[in-house]
PDB file of N, CA and C in Angstrom:
ATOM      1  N   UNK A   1       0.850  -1.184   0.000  1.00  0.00           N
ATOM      2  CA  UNK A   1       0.000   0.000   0.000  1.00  0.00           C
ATOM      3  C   UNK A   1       0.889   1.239   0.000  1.00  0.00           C
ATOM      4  N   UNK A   2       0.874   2.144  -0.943  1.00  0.00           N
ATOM      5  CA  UNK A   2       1.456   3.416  -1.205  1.00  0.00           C
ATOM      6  C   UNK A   2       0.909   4.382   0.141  1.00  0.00           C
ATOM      7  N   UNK A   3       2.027   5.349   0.679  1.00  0.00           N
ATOM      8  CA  UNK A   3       1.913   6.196   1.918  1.00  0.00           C
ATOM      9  C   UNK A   3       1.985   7.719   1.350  1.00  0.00           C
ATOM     10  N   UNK A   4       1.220   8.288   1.535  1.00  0.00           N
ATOM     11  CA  UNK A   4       1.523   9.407   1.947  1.00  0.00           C
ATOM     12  C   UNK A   4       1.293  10.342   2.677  1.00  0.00           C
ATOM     13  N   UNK A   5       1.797  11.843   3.391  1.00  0.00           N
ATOM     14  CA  UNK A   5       0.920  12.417   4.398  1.00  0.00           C
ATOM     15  C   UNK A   5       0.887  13.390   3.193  1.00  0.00           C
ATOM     16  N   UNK A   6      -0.102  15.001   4.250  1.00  0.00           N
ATOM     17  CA  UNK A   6      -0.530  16.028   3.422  1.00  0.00           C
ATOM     18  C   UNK A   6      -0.453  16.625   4.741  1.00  0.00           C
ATOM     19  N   UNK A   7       0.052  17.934   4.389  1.00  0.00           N
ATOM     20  CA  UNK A   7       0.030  18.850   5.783  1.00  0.00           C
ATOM     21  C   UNK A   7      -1.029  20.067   5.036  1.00  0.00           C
ATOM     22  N   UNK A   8      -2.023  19.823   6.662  1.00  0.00           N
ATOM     23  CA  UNK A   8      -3.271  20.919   6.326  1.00  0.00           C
ATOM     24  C   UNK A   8      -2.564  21.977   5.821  1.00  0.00           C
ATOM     25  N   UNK A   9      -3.846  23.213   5.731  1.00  0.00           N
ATOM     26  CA  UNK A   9      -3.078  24.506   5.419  1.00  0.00           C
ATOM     27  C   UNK A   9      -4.332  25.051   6.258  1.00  0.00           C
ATOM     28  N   UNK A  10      -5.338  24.641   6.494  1.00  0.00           N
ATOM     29  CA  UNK A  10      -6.225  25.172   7.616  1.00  0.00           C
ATOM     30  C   UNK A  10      -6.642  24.219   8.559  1.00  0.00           C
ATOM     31  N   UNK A  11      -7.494  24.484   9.196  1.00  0.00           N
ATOM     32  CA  UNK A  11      -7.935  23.526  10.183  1.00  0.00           C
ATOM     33  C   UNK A  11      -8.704  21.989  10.014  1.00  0.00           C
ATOM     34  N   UNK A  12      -9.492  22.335   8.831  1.00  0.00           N
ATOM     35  CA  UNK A  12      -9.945  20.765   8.081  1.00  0.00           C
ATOM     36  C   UNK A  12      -9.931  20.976   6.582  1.00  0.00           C
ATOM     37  N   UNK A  13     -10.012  19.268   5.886  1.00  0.00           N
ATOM     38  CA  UNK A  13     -10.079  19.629   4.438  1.00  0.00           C
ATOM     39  C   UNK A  13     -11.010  18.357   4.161  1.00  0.00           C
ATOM     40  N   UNK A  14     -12.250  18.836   3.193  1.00  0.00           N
ATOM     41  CA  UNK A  14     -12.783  18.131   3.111  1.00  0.00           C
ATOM     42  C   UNK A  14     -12.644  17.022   1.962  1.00  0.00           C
ATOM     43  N   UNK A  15     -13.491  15.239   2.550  1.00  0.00           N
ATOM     44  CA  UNK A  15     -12.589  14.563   1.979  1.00  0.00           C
ATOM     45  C   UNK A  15     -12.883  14.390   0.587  1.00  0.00           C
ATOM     46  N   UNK A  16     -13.668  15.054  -0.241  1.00  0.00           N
ATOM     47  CA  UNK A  16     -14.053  15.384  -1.714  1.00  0.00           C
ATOM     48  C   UNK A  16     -13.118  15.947  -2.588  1.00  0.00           C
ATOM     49  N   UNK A  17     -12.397  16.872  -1.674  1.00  0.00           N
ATOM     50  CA  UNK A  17     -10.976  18.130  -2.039  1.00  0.00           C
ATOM     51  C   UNK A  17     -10.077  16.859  -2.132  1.00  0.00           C
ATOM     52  N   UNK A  18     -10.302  16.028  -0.634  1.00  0.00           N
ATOM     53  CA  UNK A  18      -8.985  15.378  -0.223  1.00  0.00           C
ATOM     54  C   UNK A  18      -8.445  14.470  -2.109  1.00  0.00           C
ATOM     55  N   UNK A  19      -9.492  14.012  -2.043  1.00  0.00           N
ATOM     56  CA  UNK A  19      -9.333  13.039  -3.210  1.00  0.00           C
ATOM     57  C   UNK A  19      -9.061  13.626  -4.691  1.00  0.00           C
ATOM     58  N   UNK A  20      -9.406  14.352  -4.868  1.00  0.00           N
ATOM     59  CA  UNK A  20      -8.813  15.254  -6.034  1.00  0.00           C
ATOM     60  C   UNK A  20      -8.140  15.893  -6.130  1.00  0.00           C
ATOM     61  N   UNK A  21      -7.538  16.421  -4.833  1.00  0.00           N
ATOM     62  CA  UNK A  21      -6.255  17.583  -4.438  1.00  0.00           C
ATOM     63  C   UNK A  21      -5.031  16.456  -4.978  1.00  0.00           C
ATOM     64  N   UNK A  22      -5.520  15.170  -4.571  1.00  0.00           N
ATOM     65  CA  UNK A  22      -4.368  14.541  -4.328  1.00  0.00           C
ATOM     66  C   UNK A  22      -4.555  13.845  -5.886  1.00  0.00           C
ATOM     67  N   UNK A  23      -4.997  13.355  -6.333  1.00  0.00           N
ATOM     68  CA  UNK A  23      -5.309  12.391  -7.984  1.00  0.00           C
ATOM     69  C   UNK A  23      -5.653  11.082  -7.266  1.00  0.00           C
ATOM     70  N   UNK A  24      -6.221  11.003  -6.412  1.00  0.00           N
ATOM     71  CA  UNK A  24      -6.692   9.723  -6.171  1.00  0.00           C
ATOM     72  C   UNK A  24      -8.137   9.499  -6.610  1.00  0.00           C
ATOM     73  N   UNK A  25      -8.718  10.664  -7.478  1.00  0.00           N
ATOM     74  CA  UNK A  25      -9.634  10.596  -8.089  1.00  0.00           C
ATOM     75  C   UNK A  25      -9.759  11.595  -9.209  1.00  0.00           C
ATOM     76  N   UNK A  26      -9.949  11.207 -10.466  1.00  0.00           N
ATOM     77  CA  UNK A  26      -9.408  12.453 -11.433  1.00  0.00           C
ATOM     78  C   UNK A  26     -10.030  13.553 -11.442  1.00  0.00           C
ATOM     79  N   UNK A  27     -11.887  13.565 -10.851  1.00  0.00           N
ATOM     80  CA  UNK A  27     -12.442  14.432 -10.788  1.00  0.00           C
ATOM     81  C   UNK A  27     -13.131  14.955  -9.367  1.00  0.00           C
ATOM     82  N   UNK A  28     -13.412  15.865  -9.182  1.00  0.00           N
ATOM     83  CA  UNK A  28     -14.280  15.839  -8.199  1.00  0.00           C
ATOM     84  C   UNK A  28     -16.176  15.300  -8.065  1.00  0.00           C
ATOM     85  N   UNK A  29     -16.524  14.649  -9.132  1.00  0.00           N
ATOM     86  CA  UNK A  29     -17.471  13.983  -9.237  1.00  0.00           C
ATOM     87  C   UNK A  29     -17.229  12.855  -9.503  1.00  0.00           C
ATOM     88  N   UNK A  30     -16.013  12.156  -9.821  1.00  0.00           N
ATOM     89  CA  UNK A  30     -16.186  11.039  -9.437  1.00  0.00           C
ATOM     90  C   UNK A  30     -15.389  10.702  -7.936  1.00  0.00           C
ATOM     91  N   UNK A  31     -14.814  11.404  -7.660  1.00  0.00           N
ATOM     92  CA  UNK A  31     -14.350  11.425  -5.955  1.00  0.00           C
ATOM     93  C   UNK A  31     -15.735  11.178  -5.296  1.00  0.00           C
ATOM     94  N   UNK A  32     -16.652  11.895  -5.417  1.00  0.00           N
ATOM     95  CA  UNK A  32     -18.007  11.898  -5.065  1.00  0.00           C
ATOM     96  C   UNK A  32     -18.703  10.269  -5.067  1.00  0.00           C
ATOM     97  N   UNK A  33     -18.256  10.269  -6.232  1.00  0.00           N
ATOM     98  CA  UNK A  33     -18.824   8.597  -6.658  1.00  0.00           C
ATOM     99  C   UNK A  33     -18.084   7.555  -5.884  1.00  0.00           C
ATOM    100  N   UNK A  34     -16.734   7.416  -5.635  1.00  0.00           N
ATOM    101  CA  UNK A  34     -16.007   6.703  -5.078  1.00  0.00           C
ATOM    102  C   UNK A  34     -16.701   6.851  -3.442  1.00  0.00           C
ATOM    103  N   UNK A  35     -16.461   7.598  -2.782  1.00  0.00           N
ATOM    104  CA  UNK A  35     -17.300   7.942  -1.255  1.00  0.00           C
ATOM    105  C   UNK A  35     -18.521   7.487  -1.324  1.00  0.00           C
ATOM    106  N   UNK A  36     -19.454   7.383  -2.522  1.00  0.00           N
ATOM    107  CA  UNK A  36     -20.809   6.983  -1.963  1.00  0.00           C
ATOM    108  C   UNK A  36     -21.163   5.742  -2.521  1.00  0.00           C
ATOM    109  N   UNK A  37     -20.070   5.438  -2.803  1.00  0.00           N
ATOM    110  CA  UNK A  37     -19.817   3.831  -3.378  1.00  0.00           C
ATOM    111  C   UNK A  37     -19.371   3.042  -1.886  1.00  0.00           C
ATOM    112  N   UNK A  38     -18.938   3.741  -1.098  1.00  0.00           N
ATOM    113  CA  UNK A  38     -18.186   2.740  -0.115  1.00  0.00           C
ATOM    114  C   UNK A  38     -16.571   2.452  -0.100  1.00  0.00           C
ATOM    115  N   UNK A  39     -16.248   3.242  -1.381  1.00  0.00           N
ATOM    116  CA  UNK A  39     -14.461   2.595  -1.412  1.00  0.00           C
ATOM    117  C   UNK A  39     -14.001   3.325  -0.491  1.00  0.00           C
ATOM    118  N   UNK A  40     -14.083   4.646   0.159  1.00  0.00           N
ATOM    119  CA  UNK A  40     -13.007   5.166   1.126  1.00  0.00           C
ATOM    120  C   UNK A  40     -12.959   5.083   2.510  1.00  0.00           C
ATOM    121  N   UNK A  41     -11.942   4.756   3.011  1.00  0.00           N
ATOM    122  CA  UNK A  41     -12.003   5.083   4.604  1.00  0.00           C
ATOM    123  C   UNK A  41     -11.306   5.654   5.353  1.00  0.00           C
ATOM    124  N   UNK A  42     -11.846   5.928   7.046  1.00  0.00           N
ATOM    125  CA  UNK A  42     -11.212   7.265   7.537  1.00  0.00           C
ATOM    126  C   UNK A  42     -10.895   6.768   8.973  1.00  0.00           C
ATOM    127  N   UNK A  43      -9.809   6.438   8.960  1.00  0.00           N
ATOM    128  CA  UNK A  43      -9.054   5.738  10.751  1.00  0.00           C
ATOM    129  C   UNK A  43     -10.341   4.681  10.195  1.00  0.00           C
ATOM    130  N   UNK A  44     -10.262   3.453   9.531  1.00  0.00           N
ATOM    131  CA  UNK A  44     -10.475   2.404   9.293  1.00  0.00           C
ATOM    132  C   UNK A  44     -12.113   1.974   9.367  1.00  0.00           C
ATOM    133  N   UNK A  45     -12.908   3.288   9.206  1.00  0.00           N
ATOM    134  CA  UNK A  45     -14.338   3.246   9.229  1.00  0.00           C
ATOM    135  C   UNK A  45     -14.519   3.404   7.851  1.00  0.00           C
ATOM    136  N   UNK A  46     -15.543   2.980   7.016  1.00  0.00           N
ATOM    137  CA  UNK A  46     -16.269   3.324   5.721  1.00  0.00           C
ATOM    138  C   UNK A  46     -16.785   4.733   5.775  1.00  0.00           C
ATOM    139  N   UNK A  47     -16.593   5.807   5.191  1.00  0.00           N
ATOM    140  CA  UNK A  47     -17.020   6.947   5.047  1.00  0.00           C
ATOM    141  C   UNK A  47     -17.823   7.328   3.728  1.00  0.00           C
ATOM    142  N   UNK A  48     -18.867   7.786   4.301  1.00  0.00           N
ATOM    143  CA  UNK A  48     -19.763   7.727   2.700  1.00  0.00           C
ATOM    144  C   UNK A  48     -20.477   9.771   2.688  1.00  0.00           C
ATOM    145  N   UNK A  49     -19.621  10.333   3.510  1.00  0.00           N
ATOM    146  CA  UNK A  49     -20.344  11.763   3.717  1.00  0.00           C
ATOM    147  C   UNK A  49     -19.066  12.568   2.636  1.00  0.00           C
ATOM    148  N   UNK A  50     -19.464  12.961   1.568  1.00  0.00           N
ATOM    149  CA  UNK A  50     -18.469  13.241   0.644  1.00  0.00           C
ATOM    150  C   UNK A  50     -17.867  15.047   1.372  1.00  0.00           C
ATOM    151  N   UNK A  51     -18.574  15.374   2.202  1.00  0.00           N
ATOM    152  CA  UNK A  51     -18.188  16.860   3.159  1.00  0.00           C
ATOM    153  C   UNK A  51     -17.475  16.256   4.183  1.00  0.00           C
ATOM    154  N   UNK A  52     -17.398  15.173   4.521  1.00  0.00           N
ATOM    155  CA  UNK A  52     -16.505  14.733   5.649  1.00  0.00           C
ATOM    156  C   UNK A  52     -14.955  15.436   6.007  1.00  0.00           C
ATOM    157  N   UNK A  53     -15.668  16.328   7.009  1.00  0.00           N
ATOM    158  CA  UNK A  53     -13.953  17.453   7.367  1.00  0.00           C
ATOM    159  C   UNK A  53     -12.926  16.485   8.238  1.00  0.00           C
ATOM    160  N   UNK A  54     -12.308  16.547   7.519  1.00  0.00           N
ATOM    161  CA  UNK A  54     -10.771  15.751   8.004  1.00  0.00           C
ATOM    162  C   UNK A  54      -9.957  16.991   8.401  1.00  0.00           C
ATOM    163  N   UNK A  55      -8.996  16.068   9.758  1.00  0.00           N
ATOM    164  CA  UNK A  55      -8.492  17.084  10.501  1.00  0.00           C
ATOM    165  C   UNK A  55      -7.555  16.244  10.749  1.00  0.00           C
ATOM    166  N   UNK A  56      -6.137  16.810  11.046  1.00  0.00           N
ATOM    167  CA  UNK A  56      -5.375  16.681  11.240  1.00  0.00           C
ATOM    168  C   UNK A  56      -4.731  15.063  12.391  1.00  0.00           C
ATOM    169  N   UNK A  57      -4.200  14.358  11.930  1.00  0.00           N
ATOM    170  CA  UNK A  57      -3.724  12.428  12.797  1.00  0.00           C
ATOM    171  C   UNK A  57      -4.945  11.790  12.071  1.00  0.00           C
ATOM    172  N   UNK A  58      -6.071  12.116  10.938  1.00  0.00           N
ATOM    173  CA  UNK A  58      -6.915  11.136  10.303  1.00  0.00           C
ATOM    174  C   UNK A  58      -6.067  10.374   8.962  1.00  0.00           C
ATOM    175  N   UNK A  59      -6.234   9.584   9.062  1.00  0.00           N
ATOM    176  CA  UNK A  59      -6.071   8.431   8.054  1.00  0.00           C
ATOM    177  C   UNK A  59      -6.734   8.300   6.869  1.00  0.00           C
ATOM    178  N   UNK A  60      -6.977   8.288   5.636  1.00  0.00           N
ATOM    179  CA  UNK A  60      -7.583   8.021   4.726  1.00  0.00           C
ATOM    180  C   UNK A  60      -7.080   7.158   3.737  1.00  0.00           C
ATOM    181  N   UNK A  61      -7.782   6.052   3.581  1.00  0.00           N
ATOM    182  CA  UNK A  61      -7.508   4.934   2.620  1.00  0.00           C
ATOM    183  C   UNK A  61      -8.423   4.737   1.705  1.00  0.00           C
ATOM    184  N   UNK A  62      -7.850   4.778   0.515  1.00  0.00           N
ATOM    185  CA  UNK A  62      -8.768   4.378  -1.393  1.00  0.00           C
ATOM    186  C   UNK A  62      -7.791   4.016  -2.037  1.00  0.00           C
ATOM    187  N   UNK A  63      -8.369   2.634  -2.556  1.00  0.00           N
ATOM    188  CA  UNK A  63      -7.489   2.111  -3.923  1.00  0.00           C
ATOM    189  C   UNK A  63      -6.222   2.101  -3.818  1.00  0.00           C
ATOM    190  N   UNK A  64      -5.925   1.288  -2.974  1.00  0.00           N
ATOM    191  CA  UNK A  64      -4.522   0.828  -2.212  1.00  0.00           C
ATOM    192  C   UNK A  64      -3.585   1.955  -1.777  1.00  0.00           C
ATOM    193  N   UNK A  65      -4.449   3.421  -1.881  1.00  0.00           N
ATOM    194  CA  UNK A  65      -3.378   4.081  -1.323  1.00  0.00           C
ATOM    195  C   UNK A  65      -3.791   4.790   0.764  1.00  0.00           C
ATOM    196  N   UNK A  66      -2.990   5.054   1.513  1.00  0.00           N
ATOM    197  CA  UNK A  66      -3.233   5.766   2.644  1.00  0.00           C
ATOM    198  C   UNK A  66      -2.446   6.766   2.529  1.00  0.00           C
ATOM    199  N   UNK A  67      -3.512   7.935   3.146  1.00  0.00           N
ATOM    200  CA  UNK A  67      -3.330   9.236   3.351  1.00  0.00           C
ATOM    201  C   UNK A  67      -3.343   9.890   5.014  1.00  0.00           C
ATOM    202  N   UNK A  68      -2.054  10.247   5.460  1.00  0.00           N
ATOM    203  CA  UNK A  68      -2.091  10.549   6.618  1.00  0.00           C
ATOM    204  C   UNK A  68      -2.032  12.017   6.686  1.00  0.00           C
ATOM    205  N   UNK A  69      -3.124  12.607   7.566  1.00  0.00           N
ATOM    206  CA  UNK A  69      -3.097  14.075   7.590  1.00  0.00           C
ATOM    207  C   UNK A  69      -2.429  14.508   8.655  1.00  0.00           C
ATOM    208  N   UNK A  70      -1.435  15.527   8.331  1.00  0.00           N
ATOM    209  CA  UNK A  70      -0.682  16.248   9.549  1.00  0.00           C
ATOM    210  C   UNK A  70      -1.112  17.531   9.990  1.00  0.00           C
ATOM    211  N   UNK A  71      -0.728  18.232  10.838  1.00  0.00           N
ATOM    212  CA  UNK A  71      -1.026  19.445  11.272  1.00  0.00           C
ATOM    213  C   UNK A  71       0.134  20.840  10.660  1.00  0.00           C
ATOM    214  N   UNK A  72      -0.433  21.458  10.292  1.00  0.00           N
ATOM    215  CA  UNK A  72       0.865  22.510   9.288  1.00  0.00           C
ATOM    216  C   UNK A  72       1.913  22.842  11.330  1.00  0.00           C
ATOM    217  N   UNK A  73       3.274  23.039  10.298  1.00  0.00           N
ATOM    218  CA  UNK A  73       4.515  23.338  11.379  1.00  0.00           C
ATOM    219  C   UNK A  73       4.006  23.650  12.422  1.00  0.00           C
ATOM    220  N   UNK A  74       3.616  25.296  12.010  1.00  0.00           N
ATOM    221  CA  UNK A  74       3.343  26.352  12.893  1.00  0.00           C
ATOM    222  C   UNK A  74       1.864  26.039  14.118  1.00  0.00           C
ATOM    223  N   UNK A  75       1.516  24.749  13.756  1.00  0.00           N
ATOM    224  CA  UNK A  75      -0.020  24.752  14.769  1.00  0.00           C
ATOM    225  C   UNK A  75      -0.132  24.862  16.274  1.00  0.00           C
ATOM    226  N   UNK A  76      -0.497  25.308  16.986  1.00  0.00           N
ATOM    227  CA  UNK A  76      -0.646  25.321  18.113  1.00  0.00           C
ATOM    228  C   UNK A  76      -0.865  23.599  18.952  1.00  0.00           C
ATOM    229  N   UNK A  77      -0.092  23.241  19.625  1.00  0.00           N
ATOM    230  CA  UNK A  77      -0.345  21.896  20.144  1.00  0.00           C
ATOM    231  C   UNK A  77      -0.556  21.949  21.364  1.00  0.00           C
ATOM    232  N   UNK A  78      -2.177  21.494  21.933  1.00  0.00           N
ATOM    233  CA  UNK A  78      -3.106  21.707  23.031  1.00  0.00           C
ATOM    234  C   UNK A  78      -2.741  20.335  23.803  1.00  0.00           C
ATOM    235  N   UNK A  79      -2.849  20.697  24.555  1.00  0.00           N
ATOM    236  CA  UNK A  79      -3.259  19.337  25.921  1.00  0.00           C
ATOM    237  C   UNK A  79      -1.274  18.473  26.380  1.00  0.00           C
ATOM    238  N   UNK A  80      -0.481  20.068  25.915  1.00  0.00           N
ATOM    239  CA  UNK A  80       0.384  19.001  25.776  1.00  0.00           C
ATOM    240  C   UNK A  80       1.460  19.672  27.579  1.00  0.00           C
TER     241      UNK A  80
END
């Protein structure tokens, strides 16, 4: 399975963007199609909400690839 991360640039990105930002879907309607098909998942749940805001330590897996989302450099890190 191919890895890669993506460092936000805001606080969430939704996973419709996610999939076309990246070419894991050539369009953004069929990114759409892929999510309400059942192929993607998010920290190892089926996700079928094509607005699904992803935030930063989520996981996303389609079509043998995973996508790990990071938090940009500069983020503020709470609870620590």
């Amino acid at each position: 399975m191919a890895q890669q991360t993506l460092e936000l640039r805001g606080d969430f990105i939704e996973l419709h963007s996610l999939l076309k930002l990246l070419g894991l879907a050539p369009s953004g309607g069929a990114a759409k199609e892929m999510i309400a098909a059942g192929q993607v998942t998010v920290d190892g749940v089926v996700e079928t909400r094509k607005a699904c805001k992803l935030r930063a330590n989520q996981c996303v897996r389609v079509a043998g690839e995973e996508v790990l989302l990071v938090p940009p450099p500069d983020a503020i890190v709470r609870g620590a």
